[in-house]
Protein backbone atom coordinates (compact mmCIF):
# COMPACT_ATOMS: atom_id res chain seq x y z
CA UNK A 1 80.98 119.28 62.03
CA UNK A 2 80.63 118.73 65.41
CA UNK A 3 83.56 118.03 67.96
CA UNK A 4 83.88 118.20 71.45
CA UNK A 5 86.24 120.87 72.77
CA UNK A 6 88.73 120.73 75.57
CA UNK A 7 86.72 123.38 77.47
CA UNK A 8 83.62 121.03 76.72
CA UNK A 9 85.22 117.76 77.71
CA UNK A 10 86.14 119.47 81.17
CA UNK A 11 82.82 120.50 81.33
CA UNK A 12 81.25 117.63 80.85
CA UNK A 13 83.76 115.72 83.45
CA UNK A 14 82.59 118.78 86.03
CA UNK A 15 79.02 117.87 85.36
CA UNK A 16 79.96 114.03 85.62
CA UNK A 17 80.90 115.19 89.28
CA UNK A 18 77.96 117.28 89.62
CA UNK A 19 74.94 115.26 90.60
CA UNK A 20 74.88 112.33 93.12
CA UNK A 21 72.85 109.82 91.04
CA UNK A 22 70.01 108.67 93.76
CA UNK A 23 67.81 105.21 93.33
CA UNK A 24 64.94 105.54 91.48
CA UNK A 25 61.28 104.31 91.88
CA UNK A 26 59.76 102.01 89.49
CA UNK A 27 56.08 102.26 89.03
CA UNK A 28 54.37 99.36 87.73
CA UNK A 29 55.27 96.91 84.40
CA UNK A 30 57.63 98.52 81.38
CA UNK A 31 58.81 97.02 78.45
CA UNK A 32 57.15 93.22 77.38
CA UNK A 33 55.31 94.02 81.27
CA UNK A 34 58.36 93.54 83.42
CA UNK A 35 58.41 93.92 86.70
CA UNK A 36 60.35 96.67 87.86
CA UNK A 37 60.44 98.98 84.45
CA UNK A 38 59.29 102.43 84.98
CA UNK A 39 56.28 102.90 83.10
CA UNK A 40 56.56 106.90 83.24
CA UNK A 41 59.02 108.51 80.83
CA UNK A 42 61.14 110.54 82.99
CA UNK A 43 61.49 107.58 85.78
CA UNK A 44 62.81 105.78 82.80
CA UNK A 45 65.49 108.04 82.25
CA UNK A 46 65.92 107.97 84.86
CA UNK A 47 66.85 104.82 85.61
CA UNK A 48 68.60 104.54 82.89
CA UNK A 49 71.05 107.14 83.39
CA UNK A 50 71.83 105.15 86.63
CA UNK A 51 72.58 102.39 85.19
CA UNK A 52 74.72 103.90 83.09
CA UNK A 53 76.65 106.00 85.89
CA UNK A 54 76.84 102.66 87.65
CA UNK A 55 78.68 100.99 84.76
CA UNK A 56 80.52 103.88 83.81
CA UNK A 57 82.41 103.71 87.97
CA UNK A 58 83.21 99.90 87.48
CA UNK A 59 84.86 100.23 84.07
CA UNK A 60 86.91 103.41 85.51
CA UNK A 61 87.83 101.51 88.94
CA UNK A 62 88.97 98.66 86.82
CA UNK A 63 91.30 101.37 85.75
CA UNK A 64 92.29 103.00 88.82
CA UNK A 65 90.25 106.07 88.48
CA UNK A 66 87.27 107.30 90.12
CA UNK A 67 84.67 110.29 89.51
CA UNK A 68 84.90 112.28 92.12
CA UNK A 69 84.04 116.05 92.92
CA UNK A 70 87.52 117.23 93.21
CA UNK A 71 90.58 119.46 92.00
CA UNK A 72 92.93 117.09 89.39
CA UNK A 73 96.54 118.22 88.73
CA UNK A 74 96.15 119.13 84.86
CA UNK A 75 98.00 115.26 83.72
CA UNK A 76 95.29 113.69 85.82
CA UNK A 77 92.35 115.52 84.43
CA UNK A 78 93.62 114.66 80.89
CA UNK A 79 93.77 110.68 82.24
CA UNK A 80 90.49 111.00 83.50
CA UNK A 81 89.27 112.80 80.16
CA UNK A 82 90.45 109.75 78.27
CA UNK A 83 89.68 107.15 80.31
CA UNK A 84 85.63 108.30 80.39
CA UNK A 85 85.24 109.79 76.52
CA UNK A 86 88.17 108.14 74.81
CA UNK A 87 91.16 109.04 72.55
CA UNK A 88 92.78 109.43 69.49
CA UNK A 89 90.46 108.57 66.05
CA UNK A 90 87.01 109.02 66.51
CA UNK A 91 85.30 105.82 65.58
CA UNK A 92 82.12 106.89 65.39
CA UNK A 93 80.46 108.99 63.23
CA UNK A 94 77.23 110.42 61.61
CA UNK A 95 76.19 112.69 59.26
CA UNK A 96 72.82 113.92 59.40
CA UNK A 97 70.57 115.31 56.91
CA UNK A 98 71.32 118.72 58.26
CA UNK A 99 74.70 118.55 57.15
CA UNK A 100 76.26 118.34 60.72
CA UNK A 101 78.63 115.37 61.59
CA UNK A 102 78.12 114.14 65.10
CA UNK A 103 81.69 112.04 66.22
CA UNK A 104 82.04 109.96 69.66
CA UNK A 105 84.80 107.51 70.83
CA UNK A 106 84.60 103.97 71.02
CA UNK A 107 87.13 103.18 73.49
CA UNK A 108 86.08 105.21 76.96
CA UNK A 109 84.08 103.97 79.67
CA UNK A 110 81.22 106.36 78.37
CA UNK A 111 80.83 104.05 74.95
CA UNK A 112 81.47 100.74 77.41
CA UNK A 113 78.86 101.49 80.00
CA UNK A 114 76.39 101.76 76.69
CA UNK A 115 77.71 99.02 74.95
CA UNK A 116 77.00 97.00 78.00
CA UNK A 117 73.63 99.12 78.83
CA UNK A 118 72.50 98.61 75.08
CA UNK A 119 73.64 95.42 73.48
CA UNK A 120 75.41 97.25 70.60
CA UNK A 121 76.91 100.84 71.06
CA UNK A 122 77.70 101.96 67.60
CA UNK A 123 74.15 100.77 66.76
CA UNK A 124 72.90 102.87 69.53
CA UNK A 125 74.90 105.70 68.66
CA UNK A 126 73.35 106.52 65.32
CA UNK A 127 69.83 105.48 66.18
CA UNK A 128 70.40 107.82 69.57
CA UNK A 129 72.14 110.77 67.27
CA UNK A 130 69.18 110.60 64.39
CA UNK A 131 66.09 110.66 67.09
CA UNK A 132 67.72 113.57 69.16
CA UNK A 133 68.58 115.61 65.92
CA UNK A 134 64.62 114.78 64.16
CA UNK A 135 63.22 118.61 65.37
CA UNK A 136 66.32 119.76 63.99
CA UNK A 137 65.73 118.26 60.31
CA UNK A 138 62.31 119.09 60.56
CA UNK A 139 63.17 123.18 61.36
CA UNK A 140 65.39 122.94 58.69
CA UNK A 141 62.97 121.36 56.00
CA UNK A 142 60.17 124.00 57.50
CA UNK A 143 62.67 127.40 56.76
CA UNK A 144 62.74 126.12 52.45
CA UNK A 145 59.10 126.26 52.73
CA UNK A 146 57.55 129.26 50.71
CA UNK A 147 54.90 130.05 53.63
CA UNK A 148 58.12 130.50 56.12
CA UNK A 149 60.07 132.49 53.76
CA UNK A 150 57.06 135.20 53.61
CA UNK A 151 56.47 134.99 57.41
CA UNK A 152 59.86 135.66 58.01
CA UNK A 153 60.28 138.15 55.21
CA UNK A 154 57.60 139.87 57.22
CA UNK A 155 58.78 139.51 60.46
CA UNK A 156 62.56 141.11 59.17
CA UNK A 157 59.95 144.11 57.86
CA UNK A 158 57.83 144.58 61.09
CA UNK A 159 61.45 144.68 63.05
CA UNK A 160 63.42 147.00 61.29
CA UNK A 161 63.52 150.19 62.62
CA UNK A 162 62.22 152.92 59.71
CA UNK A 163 65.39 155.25 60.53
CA UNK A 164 68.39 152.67 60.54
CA UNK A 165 69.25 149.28 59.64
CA UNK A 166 67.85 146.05 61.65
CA UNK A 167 69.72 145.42 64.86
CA UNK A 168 71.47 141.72 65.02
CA UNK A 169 69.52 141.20 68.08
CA UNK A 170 66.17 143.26 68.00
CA UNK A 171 64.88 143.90 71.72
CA UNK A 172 63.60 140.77 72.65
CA UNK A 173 59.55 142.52 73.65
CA UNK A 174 59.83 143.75 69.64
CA UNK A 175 60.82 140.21 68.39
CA UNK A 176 57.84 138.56 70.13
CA UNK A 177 55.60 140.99 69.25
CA UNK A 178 56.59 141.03 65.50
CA UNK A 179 55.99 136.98 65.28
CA UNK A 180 52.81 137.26 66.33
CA UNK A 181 52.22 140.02 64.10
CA UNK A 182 53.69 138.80 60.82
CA UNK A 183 52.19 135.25 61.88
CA UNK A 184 55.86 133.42 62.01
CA UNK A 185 55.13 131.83 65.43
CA UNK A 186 51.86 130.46 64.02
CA UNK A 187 53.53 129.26 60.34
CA UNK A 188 56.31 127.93 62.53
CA UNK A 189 54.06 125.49 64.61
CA UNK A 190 52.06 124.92 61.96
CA UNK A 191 54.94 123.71 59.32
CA UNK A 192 57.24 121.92 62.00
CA UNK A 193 54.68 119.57 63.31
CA UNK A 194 53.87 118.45 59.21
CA UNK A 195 57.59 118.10 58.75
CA UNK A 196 58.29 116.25 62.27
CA UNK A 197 55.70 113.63 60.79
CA UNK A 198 57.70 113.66 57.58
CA UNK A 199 61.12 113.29 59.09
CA UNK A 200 59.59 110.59 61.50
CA UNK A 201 58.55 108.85 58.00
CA UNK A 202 61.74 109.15 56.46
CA UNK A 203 63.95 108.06 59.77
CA UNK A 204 61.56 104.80 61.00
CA UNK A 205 64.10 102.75 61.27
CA UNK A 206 66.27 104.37 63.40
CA UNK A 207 63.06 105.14 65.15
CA UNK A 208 62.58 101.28 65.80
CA UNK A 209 66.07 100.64 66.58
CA UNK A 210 65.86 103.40 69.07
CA UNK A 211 62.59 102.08 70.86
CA UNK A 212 64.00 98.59 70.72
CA UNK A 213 67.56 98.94 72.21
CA UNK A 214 65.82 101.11 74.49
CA UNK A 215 63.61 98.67 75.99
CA UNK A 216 66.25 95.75 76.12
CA UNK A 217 68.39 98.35 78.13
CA UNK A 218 65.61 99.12 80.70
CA UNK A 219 65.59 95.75 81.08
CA UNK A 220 69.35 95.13 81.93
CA UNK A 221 69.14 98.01 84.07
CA UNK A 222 66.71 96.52 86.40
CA UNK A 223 68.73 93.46 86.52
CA UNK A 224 71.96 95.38 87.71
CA UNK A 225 73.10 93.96 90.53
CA UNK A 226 73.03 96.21 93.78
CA UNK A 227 76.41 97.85 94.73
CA UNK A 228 78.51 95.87 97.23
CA UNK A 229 79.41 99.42 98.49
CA UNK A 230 77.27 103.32 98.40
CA UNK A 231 78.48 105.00 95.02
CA UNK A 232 80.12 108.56 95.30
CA UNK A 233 80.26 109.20 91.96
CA UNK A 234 78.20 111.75 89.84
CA UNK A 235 76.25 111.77 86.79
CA UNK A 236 78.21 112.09 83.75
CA UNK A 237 75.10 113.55 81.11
């Protein structure tokens, strides 16, 4: 199960105060031809992220906080902690077919910015969780395959020393060498892209909910209303 850490929730507040979120350029039409939607992938997410930053100030300066790049007395850093990721109960939650149990909060300025970014944030949530963890299921669906099991059976033989056990970590120029001996790399590529089209098959739907909530929220982004003052916060992913 996955759950986010002290240690990681600090980190992820540092990083929230770790990169001044610039405007971004829009080239050409986006979703349904727009006006003002990135076409390109990473100007998308990049706008995106934006907007999200941008919602995620207001809903903290409606509660007296702001994200800012500075030292916070240890009660104040746990404030700020809630306020942004939430508290208490997790309300959302999936399990993927992995096994792993991804968690989130409903009630920080995080899951309100997306909410408001995305129409419908525990929808989001689970169609987000599934399409990031897809290469994941697929790995794992490729290492029960027969063909990986003798790659890998080969690659363990190939780096093993002959005059003492396997090291935990063999030396990284042996590793590489040994997949491309014992053919892993090539079974690897091989099996993963047939089982990314599988998984892919088996998760459309979050796949469409993904693409679709997607597009409405480039869409809201670009209707965001300009700041009535310059934004010092940071970006929070």
């Amino acid at each position: 199960m996955f759950r986010s850490t002290p240690r990681a929730r600090r980190a992820l507040v540092t990083a929230a105060a770790a990169l001044i979120v610039s405007g971004c350029t829009v080239v050409g039409p986006g979703p349904s031809g727009r006006p003002g939607v990135p076409t390109d992938r990473k100007a998308q997410d990049t706008l995106l992220k934006a907007a999200e930053h941008r919602l995620v100030v207001d809903c903290l300066a409606d509660r007296g906080l702001t994200l800012t790049a500075r030292a916070r007395a240890p009660d104040e850093d746990r404030a700020l902690q809630a306020a942004l990721f939430g508290a208490g109960p997790r309300e959302l939650s999936v399990t993927l077919a992995t096994g792993a149990t991804v968690t989130a909060h409903e009630d920080g300025c995080l899951a309100a910015a997306r909410a408001r970014l995305y129409g419908d944030a525990r929808r989001w949530f689970r169609a987000q969780v599934t399409v990031d963890n897809l290469r994941a299921e697929a790995q794992a669906r490729m290492r029960d395959d027969p063909a990986h099991q003798e790659a890998l059976a080969r690659w363990t033989r190939c780096a093993t020393p002959t005059d003492r056990p396997r090291p935990p970590s063999p030396d990284p120029v042996v590793a590489t060498r040994c997949a491309e001996e014992s053919g892993l790399d090539a079974v690897r590529a091989r099996l993963e892209a047939v089982e990314m089209v599988v998984v892919r098959t088996l998760h459309r739907d979050q796949l469409t909910a993904y693409r679709q909530l997607r597009d409405r929220a480039l869409l809201r982004a670009v209707d965001l209303p300009a700041p009535t003052q310059p934004q010092k916060g940071h970006d929070h992913s």
